[in-house]
PDB file of N, CA and C in Angstrom:
ATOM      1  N   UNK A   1     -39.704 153.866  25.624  1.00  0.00           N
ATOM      2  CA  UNK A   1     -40.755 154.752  26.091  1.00  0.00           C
ATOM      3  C   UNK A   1     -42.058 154.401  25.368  1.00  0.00           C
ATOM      4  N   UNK A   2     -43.398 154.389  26.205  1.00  0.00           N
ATOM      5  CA  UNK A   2     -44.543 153.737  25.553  1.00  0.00           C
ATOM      6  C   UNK A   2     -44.964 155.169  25.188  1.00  0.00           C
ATOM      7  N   UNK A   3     -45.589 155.201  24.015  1.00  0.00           N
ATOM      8  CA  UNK A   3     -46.210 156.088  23.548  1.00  0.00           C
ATOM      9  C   UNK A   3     -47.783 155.671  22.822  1.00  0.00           C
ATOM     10  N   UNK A   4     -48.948 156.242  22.710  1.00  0.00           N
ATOM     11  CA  UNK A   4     -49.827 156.267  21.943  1.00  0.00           C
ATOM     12  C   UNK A   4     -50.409 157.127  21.417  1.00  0.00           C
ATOM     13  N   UNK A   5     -50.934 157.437  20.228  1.00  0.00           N
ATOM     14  CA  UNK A   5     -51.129 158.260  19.656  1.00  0.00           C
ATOM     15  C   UNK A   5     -52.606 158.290  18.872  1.00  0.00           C
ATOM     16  N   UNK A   6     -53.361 159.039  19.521  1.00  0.00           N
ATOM     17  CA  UNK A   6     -54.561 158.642  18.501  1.00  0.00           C
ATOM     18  C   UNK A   6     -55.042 159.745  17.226  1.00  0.00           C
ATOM     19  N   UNK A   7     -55.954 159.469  16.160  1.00  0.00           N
ATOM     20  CA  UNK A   7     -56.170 160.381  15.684  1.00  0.00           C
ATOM     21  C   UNK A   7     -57.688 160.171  14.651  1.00  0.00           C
ATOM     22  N   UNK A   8     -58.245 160.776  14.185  1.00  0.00           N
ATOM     23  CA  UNK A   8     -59.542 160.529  13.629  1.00  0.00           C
ATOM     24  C   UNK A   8     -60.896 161.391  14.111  1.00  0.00           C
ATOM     25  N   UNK A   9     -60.264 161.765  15.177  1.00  0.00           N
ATOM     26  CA  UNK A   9     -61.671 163.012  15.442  1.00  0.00           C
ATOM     27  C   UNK A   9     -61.792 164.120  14.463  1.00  0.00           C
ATOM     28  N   UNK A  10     -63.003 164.901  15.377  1.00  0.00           N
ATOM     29  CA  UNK A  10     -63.458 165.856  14.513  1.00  0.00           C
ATOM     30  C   UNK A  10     -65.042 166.285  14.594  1.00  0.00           C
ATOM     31  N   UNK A  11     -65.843 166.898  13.577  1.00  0.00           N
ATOM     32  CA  UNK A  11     -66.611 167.275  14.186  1.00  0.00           C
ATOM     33  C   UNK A  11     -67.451 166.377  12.943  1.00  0.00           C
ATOM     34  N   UNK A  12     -69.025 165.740  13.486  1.00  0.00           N
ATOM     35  CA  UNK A  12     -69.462 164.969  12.994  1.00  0.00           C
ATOM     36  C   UNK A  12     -71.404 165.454  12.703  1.00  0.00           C
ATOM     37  N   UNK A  13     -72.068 165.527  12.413  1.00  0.00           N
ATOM     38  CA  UNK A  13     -73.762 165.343  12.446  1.00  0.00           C
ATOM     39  C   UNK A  13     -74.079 164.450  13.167  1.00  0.00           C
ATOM     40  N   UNK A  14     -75.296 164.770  14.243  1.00  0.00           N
ATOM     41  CA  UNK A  14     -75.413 163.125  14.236  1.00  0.00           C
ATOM     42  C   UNK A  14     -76.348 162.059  13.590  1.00  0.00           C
ATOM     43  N   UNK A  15     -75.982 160.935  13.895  1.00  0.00           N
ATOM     44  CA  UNK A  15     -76.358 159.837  12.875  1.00  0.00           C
ATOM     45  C   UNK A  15     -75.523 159.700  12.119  1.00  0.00           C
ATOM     46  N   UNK A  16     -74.252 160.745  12.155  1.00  0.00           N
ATOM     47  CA  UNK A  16     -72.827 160.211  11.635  1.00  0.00           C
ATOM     48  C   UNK A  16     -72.049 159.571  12.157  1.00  0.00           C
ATOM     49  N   UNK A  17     -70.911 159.274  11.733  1.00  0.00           N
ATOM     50  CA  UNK A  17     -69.684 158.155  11.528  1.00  0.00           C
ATOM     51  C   UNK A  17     -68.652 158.812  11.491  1.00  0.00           C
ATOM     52  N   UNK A  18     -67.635 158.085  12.547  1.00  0.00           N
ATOM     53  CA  UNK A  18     -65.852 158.119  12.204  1.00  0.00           C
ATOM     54  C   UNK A  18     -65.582 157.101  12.672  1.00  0.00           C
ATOM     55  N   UNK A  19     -64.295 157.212  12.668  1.00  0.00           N
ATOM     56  CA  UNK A  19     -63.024 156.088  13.135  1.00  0.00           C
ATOM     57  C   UNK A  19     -61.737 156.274  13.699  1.00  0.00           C
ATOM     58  N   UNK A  20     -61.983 156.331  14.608  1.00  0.00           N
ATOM     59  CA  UNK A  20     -60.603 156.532  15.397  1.00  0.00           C
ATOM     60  C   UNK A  20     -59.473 155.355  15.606  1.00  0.00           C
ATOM     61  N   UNK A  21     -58.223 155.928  15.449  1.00  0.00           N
ATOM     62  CA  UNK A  21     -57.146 155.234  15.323  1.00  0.00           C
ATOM     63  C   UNK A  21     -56.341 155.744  16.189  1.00  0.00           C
ATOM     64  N   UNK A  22     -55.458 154.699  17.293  1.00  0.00           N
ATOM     65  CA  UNK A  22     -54.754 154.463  17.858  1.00  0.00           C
ATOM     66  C   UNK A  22     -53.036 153.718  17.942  1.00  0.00           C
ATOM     67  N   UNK A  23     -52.411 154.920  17.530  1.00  0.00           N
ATOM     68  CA  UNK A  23     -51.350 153.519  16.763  1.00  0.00           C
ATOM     69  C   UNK A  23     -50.233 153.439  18.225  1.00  0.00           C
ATOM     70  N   UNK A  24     -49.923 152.395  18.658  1.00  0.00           N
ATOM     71  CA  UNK A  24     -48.724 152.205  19.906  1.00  0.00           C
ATOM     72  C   UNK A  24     -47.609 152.223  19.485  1.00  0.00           C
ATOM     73  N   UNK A  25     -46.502 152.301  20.699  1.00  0.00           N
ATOM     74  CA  UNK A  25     -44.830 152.346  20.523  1.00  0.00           C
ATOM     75  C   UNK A  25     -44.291 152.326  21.782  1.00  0.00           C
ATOM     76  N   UNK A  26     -43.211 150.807  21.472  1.00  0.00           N
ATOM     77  CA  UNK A  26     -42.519 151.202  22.853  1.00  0.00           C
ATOM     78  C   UNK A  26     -43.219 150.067  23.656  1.00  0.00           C
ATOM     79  N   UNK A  27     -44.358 148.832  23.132  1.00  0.00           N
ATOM     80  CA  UNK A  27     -44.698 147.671  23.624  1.00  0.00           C
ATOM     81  C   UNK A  27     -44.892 146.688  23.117  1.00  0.00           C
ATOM     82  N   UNK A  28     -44.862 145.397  23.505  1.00  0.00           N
ATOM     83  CA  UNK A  28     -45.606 144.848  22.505  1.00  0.00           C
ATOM     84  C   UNK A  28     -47.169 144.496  22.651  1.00  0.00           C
ATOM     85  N   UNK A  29     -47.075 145.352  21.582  1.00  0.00           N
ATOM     86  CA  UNK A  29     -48.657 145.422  21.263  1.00  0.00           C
ATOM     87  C   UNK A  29     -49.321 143.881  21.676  1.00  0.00           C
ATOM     88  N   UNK A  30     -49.284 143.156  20.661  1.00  0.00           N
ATOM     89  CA  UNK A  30     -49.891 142.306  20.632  1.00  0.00           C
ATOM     90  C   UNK A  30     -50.279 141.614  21.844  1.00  0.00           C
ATOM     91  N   UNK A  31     -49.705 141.430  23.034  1.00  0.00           N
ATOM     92  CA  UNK A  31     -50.051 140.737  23.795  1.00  0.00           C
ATOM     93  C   UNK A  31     -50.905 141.539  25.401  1.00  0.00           C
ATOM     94  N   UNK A  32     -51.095 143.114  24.477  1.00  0.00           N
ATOM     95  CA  UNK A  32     -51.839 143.775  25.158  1.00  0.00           C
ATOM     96  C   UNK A  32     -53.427 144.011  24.951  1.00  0.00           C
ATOM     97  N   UNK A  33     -54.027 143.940  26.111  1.00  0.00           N
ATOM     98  CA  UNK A  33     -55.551 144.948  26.271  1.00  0.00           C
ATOM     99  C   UNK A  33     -55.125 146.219  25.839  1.00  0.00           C
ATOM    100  N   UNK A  34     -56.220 146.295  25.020  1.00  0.00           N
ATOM    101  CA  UNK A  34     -56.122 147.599  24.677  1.00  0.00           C
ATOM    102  C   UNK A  34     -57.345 148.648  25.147  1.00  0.00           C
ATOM    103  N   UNK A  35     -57.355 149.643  25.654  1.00  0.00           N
ATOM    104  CA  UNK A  35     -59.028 150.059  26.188  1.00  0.00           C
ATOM    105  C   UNK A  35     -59.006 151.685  25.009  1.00  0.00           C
ATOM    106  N   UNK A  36     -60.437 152.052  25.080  1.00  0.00           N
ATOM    107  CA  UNK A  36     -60.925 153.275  24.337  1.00  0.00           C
ATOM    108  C   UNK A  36     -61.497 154.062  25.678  1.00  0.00           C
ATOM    109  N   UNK A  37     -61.208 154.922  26.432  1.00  0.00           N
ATOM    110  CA  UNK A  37     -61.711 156.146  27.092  1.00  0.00           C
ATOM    111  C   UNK A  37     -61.938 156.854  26.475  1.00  0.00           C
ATOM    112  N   UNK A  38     -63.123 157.598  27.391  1.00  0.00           N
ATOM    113  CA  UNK A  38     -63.807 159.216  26.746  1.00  0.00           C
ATOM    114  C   UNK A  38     -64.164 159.961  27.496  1.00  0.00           C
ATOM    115  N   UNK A  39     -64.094 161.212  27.851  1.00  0.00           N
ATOM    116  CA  UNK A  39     -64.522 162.247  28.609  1.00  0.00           C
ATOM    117  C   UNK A  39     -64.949 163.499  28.095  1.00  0.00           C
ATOM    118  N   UNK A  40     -66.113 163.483  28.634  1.00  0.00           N
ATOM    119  CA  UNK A  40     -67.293 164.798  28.386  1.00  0.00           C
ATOM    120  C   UNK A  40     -66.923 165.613  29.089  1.00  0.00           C
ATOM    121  N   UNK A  41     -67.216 167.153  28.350  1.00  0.00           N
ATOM    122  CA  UNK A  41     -67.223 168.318  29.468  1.00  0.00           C
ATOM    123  C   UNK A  41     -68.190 168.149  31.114  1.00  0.00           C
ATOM    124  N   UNK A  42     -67.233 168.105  31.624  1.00  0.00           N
ATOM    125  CA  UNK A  42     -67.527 168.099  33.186  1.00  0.00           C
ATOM    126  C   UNK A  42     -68.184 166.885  33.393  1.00  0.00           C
ATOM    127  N   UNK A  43     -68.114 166.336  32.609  1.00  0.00           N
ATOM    128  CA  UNK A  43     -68.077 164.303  33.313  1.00  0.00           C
ATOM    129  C   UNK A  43     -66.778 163.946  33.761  1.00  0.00           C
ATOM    130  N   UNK A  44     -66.575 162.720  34.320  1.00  0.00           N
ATOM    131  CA  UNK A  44     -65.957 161.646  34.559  1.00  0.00           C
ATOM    132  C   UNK A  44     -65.235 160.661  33.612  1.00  0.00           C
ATOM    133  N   UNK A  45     -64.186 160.440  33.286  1.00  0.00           N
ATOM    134  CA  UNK A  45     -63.419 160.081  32.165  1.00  0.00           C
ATOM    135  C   UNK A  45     -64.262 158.410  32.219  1.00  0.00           C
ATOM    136  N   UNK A  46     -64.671 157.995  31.086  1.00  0.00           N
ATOM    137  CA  UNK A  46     -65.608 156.580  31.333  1.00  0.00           C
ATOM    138  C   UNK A  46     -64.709 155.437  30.559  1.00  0.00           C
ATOM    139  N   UNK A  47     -64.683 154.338  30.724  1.00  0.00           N
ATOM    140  CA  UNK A  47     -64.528 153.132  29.658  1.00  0.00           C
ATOM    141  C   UNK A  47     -65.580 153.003  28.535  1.00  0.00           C
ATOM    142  N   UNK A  48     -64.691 152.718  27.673  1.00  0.00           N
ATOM    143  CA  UNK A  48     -66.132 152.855  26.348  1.00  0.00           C
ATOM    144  C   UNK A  48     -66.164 151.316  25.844  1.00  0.00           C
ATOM    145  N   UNK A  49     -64.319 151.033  25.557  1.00  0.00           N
ATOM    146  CA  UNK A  49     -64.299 149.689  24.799  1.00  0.00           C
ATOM    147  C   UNK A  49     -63.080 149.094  25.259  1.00  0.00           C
ATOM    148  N   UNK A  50     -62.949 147.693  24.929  1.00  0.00           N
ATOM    149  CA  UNK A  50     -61.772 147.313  25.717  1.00  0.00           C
ATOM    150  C   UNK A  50     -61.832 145.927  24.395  1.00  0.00           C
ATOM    151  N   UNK A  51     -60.462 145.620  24.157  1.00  0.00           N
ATOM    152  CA  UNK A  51     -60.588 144.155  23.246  1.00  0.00           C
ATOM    153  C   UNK A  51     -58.901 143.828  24.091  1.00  0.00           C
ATOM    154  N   UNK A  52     -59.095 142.247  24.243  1.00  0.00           N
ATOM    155  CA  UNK A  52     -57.912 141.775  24.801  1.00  0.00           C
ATOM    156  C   UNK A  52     -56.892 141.327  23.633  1.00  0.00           C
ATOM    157  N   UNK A  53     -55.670 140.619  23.935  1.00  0.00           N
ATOM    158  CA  UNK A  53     -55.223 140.193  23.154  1.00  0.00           C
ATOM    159  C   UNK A  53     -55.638 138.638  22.089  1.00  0.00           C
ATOM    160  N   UNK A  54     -56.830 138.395  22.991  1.00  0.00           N
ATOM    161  CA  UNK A  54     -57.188 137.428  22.057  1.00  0.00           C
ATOM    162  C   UNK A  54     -57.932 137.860  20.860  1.00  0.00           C
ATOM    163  N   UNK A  55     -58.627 139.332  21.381  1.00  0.00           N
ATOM    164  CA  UNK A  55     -59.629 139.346  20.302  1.00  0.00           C
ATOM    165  C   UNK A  55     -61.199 139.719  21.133  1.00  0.00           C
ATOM    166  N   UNK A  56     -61.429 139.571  22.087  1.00  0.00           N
ATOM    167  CA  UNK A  56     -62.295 139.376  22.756  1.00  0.00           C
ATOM    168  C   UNK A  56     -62.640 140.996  23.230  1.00  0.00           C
ATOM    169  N   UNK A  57     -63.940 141.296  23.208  1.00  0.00           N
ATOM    170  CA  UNK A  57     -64.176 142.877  23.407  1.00  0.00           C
ATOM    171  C   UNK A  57     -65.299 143.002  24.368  1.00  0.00           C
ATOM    172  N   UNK A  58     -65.443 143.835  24.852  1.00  0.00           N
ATOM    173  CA  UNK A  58     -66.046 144.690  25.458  1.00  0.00           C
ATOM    174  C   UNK A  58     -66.480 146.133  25.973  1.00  0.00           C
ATOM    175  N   UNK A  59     -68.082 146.333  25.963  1.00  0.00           N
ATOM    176  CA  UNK A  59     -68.368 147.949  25.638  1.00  0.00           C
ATOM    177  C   UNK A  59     -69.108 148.392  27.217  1.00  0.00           C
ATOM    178  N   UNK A  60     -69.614 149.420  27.066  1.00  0.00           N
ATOM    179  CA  UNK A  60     -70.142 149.843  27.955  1.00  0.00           C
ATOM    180  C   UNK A  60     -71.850 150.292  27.476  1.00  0.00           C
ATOM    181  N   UNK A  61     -72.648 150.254  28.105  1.00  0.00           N
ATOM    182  CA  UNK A  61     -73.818 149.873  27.596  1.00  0.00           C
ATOM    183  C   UNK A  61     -74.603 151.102  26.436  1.00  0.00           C
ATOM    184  N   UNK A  62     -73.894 152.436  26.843  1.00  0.00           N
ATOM    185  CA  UNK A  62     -74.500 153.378  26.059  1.00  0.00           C
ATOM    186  C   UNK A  62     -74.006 153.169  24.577  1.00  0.00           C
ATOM    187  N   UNK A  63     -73.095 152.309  23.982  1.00  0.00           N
ATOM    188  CA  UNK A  63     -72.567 152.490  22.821  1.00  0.00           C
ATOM    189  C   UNK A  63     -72.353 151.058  22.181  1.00  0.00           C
ATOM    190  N   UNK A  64     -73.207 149.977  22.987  1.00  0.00           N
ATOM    191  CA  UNK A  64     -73.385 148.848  22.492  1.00  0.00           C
ATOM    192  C   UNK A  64     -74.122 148.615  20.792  1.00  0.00           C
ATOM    193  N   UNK A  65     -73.720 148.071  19.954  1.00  0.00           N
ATOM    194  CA  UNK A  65     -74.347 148.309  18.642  1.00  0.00           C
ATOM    195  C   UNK A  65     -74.013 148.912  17.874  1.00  0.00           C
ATOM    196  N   UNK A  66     -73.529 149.910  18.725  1.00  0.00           N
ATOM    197  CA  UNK A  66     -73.121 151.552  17.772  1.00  0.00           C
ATOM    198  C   UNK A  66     -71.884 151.215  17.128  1.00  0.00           C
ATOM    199  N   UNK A  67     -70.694 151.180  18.519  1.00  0.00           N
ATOM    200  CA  UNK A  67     -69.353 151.500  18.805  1.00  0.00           C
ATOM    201  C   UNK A  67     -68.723 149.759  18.163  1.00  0.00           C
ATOM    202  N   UNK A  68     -67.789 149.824  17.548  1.00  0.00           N
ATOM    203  CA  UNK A  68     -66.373 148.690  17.305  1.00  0.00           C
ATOM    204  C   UNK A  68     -65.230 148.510  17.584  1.00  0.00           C
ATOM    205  N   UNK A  69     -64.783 147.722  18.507  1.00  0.00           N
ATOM    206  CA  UNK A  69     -63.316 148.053  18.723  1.00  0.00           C
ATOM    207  C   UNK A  69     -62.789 147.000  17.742  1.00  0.00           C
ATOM    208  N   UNK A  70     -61.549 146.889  17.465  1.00  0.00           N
ATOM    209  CA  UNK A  70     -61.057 146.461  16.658  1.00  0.00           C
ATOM    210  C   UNK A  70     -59.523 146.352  16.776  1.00  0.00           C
ATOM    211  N   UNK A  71     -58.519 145.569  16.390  1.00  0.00           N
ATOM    212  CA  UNK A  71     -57.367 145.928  16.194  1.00  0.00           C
ATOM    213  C   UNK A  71     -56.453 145.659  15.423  1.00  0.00           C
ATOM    214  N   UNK A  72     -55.097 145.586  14.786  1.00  0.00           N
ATOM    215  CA  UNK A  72     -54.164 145.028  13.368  1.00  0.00           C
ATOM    216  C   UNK A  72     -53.101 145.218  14.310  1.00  0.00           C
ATOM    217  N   UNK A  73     -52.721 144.352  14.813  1.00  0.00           N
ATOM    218  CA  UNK A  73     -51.288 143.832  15.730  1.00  0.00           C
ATOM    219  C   UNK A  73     -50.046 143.971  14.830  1.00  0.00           C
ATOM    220  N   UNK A  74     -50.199 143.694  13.890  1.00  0.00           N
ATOM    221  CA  UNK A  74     -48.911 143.725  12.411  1.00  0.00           C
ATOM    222  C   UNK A  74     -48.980 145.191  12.265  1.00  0.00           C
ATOM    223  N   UNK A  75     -49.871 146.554  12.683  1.00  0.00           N
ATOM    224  CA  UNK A  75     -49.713 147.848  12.786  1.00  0.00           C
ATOM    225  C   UNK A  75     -49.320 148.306  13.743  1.00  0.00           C
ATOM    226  N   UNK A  76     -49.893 147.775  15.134  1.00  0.00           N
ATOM    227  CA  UNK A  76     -49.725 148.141  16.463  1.00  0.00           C
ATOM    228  C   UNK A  76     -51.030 148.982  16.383  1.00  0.00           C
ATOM    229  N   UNK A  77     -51.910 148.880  16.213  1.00  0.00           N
ATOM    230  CA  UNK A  77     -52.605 149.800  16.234  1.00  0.00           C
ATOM    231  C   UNK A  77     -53.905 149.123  16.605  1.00  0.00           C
ATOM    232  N   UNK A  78     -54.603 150.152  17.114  1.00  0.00           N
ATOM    233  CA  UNK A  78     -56.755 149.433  17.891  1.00  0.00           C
ATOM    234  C   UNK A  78     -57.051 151.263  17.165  1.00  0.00           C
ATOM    235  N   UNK A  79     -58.278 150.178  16.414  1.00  0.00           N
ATOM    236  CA  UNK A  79     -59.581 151.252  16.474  1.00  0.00           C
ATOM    237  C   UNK A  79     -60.617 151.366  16.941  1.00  0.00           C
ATOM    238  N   UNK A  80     -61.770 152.348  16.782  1.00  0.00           N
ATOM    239  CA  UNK A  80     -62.776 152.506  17.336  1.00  0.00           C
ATOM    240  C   UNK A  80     -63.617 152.878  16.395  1.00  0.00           C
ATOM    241  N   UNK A  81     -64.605 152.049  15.658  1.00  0.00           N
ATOM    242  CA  UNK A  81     -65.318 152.526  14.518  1.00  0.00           C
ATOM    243  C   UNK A  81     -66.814 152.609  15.532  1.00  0.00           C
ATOM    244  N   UNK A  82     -66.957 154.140  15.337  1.00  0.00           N
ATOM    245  CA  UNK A  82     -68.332 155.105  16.039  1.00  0.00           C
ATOM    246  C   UNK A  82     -69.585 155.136  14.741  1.00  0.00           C
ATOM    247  N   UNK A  83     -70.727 154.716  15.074  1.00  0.00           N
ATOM    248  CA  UNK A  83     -71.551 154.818  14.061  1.00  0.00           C
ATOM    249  C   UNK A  83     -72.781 155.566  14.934  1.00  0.00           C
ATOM    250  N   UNK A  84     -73.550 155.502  14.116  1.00  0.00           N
ATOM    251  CA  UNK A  84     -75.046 156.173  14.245  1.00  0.00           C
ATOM    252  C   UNK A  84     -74.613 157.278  15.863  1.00  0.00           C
ATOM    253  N   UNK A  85     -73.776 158.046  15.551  1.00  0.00           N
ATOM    254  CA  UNK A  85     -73.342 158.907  16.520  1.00  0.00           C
ATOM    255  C   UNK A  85     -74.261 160.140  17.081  1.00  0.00           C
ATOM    256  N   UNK A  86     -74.345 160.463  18.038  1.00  0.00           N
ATOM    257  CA  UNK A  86     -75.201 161.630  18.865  1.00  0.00           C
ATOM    258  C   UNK A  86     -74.783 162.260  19.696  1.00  0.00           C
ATOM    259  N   UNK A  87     -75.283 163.620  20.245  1.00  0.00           N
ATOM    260  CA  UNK A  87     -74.653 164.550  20.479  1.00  0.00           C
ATOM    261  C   UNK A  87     -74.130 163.885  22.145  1.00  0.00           C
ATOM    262  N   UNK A  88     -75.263 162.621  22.367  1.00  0.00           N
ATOM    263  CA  UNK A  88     -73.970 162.529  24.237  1.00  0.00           C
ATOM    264  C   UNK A  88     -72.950 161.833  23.632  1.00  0.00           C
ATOM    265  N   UNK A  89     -72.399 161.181  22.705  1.00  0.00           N
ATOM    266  CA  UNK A  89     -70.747 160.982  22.261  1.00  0.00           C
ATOM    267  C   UNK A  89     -69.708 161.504  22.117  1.00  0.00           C
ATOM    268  N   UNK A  90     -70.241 163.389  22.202  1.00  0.00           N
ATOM    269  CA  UNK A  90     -69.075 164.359  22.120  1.00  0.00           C
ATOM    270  C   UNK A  90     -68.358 164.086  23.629  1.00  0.00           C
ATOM    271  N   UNK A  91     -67.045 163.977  23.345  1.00  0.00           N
ATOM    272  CA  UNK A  91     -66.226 163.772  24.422  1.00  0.00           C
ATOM    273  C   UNK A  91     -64.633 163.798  23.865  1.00  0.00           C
ATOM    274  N   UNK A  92     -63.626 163.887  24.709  1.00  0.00           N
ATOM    275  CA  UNK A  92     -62.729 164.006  24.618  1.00  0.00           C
ATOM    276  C   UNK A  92     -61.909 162.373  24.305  1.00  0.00           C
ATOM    277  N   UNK A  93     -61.680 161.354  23.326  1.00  0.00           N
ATOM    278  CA  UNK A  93     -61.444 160.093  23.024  1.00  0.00           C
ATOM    279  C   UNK A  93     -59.600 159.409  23.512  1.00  0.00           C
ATOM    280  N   UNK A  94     -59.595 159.065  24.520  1.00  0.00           N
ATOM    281  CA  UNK A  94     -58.344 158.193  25.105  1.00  0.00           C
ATOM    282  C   UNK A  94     -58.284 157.269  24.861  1.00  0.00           C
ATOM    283  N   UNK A  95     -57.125 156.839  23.986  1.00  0.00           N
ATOM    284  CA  UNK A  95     -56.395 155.442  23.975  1.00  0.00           C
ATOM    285  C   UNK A  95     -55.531 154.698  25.105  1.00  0.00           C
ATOM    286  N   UNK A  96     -55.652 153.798  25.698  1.00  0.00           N
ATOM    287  CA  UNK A  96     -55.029 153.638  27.009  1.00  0.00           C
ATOM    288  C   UNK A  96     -54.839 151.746  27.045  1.00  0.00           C
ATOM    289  N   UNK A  97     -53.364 151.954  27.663  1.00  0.00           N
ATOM    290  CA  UNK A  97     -52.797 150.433  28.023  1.00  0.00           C
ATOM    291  C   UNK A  97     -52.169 150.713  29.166  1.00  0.00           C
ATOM    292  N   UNK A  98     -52.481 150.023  30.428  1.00  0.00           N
ATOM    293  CA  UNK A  98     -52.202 150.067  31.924  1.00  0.00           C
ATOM    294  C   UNK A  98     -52.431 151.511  32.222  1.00  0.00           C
ATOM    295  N   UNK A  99     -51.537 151.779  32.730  1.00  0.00           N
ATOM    296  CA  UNK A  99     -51.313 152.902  33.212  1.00  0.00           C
ATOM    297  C   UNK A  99     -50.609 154.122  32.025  1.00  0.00           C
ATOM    298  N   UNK A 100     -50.502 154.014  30.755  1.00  0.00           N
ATOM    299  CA  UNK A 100     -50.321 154.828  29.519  1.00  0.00           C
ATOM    300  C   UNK A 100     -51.496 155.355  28.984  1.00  0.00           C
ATOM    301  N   UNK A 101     -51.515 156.480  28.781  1.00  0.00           N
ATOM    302  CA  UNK A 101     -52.286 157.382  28.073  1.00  0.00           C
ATOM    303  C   UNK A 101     -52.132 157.959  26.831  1.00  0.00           C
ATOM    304  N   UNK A 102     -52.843 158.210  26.138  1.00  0.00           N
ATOM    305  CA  UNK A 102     -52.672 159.493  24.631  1.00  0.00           C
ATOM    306  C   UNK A 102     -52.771 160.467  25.126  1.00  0.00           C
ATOM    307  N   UNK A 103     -52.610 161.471  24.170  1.00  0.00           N
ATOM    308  CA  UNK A 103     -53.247 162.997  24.320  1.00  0.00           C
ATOM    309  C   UNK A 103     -54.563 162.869  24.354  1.00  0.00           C
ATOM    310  N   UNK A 104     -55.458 161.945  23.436  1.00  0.00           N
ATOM    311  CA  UNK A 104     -56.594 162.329  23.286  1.00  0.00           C
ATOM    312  C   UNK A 104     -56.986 163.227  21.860  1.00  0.00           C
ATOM    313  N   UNK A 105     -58.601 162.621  21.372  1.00  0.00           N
ATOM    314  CA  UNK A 105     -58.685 163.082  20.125  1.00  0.00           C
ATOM    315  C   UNK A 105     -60.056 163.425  20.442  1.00  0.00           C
ATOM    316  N   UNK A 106     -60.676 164.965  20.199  1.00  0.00           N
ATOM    317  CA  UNK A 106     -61.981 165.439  20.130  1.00  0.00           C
ATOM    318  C   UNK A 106     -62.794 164.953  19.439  1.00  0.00           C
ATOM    319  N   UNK A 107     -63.857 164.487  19.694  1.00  0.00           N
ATOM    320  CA  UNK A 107     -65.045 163.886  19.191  1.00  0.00           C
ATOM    321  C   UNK A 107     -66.157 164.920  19.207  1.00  0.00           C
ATOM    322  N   UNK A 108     -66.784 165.636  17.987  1.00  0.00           N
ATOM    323  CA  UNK A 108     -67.920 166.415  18.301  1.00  0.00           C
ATOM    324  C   UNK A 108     -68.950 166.450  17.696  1.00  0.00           C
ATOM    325  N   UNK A 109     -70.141 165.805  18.124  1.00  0.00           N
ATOM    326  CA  UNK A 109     -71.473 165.720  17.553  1.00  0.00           C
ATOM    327  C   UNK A 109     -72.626 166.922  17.865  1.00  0.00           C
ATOM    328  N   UNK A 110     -72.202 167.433  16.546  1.00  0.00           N
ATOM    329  CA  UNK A 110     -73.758 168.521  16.952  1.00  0.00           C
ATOM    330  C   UNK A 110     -73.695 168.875  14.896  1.00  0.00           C
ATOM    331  N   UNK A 111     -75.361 169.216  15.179  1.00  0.00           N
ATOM    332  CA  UNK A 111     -75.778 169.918  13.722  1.00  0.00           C
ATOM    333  C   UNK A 111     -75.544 171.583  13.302  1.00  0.00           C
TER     334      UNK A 111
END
């Protein structure tokens, strides 16, 4: 059974920082894309970040600079290191491979 699990939210200032962690089970990791979803109150669930198994990443334009994906295959695990964060980043944070989902980890930027 694939499972993912993320965790690292919370509530942030902005122009602050976290890191979200994603750890998998139940694939092998390594030879997976891994993607970062997010969904805002009463938005549309969006792609944020995506890194393949080579290593190779990709963002979506509002969080270019900001946002890191990242991953440690010997953990099973992809992160998402969020910097210079603002209040449109509050969203609901999905870890996702094919058609597998997380629960999801709250992200909340306000002063």
């Amino acid at each position: 059974q694939v499972q993912l699990m993320e965790s690292g939210g919370g509530l942030v200032q902005p122009g602050g920082s976290l890191r979200l962690s994603c750890v998998a089970s139940g694939i092998i990791f390594r030879i997976n894309t891994m993607n970062w979803f997010r969904q805002a109150p009463g938005k549309e669930r969006e792609l944020v970040a995506s890194i393949t198994s080579g290593g190779s990443t990709n963002y979506t334009d509002s969080v270019k600079g900001r946002f890191t994906i990242s991953r440690t295959n010997a953990k099973n695990t992809v992160y998402l290191q969020m910097n210079t964060l603002n209040p449109d980043d509050t969203a609901v944070y999905y870890c996702n491979v094919g058609k597998i989902w997380g629960r999801g980890t709250l992200v909340t930027v306000s002063s």
